[in-house]
N, C-alpha and C. Protein backbone atom coordinates (compact mmCIF):
# COMPACT_ATOMS: atom_id res chain seq x y z
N UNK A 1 -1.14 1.72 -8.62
CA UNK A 1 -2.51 1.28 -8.59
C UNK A 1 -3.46 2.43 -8.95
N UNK A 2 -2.93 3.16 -8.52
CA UNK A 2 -4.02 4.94 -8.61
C UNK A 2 -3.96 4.89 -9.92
N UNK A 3 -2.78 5.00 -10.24
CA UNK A 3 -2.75 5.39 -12.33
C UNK A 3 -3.60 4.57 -13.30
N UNK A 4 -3.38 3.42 -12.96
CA UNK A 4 -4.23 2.05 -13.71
C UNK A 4 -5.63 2.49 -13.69
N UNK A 5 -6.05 2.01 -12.29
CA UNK A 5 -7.68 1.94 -11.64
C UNK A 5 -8.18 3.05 -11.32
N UNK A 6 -7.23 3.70 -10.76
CA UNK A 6 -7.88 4.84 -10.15
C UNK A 6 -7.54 6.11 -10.40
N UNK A 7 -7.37 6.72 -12.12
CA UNK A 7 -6.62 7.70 -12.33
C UNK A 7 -7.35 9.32 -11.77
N UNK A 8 -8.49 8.83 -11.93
CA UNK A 8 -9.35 10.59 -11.75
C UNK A 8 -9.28 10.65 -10.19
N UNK A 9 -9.39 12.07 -9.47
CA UNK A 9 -9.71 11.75 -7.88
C UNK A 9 -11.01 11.41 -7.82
N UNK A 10 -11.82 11.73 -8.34
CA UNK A 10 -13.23 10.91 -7.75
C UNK A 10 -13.50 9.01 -8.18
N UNK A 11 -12.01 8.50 -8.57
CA UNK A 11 -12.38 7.28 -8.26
C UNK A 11 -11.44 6.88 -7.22
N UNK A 12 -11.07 8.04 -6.76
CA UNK A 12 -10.49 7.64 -4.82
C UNK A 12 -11.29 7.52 -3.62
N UNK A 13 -10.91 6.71 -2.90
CA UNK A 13 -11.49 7.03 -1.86
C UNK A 13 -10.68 7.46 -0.45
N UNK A 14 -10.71 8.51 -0.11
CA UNK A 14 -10.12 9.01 1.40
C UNK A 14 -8.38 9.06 1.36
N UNK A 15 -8.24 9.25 -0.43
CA UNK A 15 -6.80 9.65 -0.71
C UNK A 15 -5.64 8.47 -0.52
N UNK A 16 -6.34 6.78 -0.40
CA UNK A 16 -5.41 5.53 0.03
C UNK A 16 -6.51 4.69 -0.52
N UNK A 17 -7.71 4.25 -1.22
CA UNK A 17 -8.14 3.33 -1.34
C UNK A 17 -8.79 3.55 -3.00
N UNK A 18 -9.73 2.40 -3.37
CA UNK A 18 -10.15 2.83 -4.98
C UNK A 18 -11.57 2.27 -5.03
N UNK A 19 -12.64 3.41 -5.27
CA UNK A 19 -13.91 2.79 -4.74
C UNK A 19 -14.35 2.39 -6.00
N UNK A 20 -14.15 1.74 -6.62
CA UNK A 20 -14.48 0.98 -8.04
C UNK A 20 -14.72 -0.73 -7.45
N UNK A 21 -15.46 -1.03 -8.48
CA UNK A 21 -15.49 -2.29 -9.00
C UNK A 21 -14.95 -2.92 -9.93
N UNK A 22 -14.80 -4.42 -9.61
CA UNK A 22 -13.79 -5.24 -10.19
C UNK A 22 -14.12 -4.96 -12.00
N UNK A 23 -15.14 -5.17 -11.86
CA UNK A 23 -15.84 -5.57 -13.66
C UNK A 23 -15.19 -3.88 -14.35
N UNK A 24 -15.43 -2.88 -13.76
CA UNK A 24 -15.41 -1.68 -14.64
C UNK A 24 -13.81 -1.03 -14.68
N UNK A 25 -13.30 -1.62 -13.45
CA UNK A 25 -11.59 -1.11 -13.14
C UNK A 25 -10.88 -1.98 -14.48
N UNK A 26 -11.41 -2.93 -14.90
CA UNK A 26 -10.90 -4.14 -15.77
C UNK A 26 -11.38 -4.16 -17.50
N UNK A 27 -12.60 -3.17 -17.26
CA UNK A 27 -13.36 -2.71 -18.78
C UNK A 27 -14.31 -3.46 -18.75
N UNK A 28 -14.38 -4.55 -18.39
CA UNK A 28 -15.84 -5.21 -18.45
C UNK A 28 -14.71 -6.51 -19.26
N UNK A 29 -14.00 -6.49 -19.60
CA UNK A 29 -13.08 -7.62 -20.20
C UNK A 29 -13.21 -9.07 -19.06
N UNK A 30 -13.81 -9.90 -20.15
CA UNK A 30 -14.52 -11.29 -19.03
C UNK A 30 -13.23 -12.07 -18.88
N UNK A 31 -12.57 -11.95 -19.74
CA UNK A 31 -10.60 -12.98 -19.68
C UNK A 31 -10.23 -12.39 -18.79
N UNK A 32 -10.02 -10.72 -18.43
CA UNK A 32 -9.32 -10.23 -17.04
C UNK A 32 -10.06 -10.87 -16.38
N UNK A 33 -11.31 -10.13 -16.21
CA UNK A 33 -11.86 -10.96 -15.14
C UNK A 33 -11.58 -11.79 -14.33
N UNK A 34 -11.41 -13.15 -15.21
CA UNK A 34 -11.94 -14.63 -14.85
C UNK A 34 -10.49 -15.15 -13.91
N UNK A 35 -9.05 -13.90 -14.86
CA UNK A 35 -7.60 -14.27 -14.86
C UNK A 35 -7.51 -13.42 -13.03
N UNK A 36 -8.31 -12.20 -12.99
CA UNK A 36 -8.36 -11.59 -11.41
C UNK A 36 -8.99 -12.47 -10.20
N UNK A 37 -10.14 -12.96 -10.64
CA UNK A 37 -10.85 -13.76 -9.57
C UNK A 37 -9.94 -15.14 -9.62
N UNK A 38 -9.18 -15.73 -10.57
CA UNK A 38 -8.72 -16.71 -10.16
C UNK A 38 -7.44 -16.84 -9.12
N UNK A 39 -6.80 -15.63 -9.68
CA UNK A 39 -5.54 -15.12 -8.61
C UNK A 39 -6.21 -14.69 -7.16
N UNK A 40 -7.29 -14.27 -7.09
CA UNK A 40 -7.00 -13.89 -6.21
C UNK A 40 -7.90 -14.67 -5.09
N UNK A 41 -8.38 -15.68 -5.74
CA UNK A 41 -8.36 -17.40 -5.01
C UNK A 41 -7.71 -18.02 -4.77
N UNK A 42 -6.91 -17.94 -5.05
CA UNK A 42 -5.58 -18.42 -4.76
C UNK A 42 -4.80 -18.17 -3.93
N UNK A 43 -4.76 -16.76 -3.43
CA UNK A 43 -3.87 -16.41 -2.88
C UNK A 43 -4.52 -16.52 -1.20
N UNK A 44 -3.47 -16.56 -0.46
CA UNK A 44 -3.77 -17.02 1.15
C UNK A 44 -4.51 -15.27 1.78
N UNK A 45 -5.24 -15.85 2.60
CA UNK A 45 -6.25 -14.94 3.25
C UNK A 45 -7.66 -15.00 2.45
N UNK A 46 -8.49 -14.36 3.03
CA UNK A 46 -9.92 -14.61 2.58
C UNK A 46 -10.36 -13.34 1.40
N UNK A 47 -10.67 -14.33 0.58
CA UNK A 47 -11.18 -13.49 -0.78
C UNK A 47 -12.31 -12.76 -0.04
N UNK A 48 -12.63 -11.26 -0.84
CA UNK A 48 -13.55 -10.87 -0.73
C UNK A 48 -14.89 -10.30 -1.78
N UNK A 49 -16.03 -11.27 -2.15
CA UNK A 49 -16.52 -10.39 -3.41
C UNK A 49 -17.57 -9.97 -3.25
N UNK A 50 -17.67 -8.45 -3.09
CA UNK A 50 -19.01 -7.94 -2.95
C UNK A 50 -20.12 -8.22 -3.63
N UNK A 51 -21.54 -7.94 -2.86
CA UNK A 51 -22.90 -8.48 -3.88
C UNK A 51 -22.60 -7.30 -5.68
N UNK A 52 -22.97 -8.60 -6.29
CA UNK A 52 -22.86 -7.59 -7.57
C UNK A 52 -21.79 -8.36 -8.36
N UNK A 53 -20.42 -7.94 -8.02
CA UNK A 53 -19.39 -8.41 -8.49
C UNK A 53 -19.43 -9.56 -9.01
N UNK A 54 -20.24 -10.45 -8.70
CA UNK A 54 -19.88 -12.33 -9.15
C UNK A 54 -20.79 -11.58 -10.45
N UNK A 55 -22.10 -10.66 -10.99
CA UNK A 55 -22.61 -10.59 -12.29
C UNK A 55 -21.53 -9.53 -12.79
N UNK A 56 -20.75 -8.98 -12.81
CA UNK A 56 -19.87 -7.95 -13.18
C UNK A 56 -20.77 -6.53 -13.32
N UNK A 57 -21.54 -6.26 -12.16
CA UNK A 57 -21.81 -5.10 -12.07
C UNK A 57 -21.43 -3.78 -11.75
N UNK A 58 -22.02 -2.70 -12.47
CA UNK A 58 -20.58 -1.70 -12.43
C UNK A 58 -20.41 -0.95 -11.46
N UNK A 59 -20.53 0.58 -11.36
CA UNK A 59 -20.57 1.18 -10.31
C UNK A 59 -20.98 2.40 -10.82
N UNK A 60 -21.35 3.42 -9.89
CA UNK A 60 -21.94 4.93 -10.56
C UNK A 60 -21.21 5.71 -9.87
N UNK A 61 -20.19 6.40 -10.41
CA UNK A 61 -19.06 7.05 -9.86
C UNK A 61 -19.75 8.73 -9.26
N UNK A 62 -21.08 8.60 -10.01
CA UNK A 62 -22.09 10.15 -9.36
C UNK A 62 -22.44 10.40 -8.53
N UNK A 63 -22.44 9.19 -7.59
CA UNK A 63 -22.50 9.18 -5.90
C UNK A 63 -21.45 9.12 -5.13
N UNK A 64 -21.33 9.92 -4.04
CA UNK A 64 -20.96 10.09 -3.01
C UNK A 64 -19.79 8.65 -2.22
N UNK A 65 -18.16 9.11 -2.20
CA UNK A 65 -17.85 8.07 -1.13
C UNK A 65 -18.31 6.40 -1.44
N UNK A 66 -18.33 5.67 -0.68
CA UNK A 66 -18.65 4.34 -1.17
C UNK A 66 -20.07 3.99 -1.51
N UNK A 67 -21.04 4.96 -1.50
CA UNK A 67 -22.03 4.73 -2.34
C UNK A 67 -22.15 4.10 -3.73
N UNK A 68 -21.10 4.48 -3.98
CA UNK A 68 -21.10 4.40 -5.52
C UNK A 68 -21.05 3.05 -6.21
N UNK A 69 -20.43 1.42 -4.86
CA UNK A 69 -20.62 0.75 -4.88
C UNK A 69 -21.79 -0.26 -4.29
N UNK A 70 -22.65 0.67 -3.79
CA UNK A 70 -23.73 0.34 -3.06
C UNK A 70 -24.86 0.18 -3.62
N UNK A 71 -25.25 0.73 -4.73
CA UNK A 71 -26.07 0.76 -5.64
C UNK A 71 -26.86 -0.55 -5.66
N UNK A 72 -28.50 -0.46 -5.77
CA UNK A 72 -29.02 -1.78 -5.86
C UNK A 72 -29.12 -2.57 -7.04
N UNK A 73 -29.23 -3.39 -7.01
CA UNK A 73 -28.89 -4.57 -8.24
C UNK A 73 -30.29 -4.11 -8.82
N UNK A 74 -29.50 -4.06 -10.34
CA UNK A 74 -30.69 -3.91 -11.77
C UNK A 74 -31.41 -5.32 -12.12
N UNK A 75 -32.61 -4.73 -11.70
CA UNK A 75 -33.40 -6.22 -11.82
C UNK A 75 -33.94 -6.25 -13.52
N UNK A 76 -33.99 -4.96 -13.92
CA UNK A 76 -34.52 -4.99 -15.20
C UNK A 76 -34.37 -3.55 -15.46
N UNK A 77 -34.41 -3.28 -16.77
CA UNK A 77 -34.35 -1.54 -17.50
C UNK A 77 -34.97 -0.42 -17.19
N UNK A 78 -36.08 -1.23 -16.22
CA UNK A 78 -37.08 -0.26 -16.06
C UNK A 78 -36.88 1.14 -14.85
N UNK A 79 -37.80 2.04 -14.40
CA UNK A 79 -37.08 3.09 -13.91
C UNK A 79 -37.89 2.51 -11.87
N UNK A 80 -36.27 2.86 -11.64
CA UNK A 80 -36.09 1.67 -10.21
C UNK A 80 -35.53 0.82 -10.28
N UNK A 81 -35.07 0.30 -11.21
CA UNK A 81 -34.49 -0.81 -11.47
C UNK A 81 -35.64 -2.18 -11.63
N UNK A 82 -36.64 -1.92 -11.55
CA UNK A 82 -37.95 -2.86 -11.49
C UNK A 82 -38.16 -3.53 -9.91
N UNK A 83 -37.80 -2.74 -9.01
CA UNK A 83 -38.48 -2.86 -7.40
C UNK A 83 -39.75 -2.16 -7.60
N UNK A 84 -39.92 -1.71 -7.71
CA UNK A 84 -41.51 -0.73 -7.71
C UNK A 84 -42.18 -0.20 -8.97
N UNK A 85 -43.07 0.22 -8.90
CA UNK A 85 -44.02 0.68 -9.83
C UNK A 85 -44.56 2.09 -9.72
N UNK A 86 -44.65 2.64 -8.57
CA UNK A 86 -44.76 3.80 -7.58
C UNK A 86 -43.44 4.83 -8.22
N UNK A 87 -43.67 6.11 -8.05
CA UNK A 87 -43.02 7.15 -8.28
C UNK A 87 -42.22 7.59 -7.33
N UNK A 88 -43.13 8.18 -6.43
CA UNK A 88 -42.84 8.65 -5.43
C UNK A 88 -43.56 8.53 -3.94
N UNK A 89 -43.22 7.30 -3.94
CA UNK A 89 -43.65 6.49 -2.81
C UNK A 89 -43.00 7.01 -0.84
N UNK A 90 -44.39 7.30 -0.07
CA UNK A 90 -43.68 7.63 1.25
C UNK A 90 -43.73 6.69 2.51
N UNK A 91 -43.31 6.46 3.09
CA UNK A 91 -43.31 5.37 4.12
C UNK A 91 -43.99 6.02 4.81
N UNK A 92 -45.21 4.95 5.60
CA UNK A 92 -45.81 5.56 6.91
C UNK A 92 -44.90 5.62 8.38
């Protein structure tokens, strides 16, 4: 599994797991895809698909640990992803 998905160490996580996402471990290829999510509906126990994953969103391997799948959903191109308009905005 490491060799396939997870060949570099920074797409490990804690030396036993692979902090990637489905869409980018697969190339963005929509036939894997469609051929992964269907197997693995299938199979007994509870599927799990993180937010993101059902649009095939990727991951940013430049962050930290499971951050890297945490990333907020791109609402648009813009810088923020189009949540704000503000630069450098401080909470009171």
């Amino acid at each position: 599994m490491f060799k396939t998905f997870g060949p570099d160490k920074n797409m490990q996580l804690y030396d036993r797991g692979i902090r990637r996402r489905l869409a980018p471990m697969l190339g963005g290829d929509e036939r894997r895809l469609k051929l992964a999510y269907s197997l693995m509906f299938t199979l007994p126990g509870t599927p799990v698909v993180r937010y993101g994953d059902e649009l095939g969103m990727g991951d940013d391997l430049r962050l930290r640990e499971r951050a890297c799948a945490r990333t907020a959903m791109q609402w648009s191109d813009e810088p923020h992803g189009g949540f704000t308009k503000t630069q450098n905005r401080t909470l009171p």
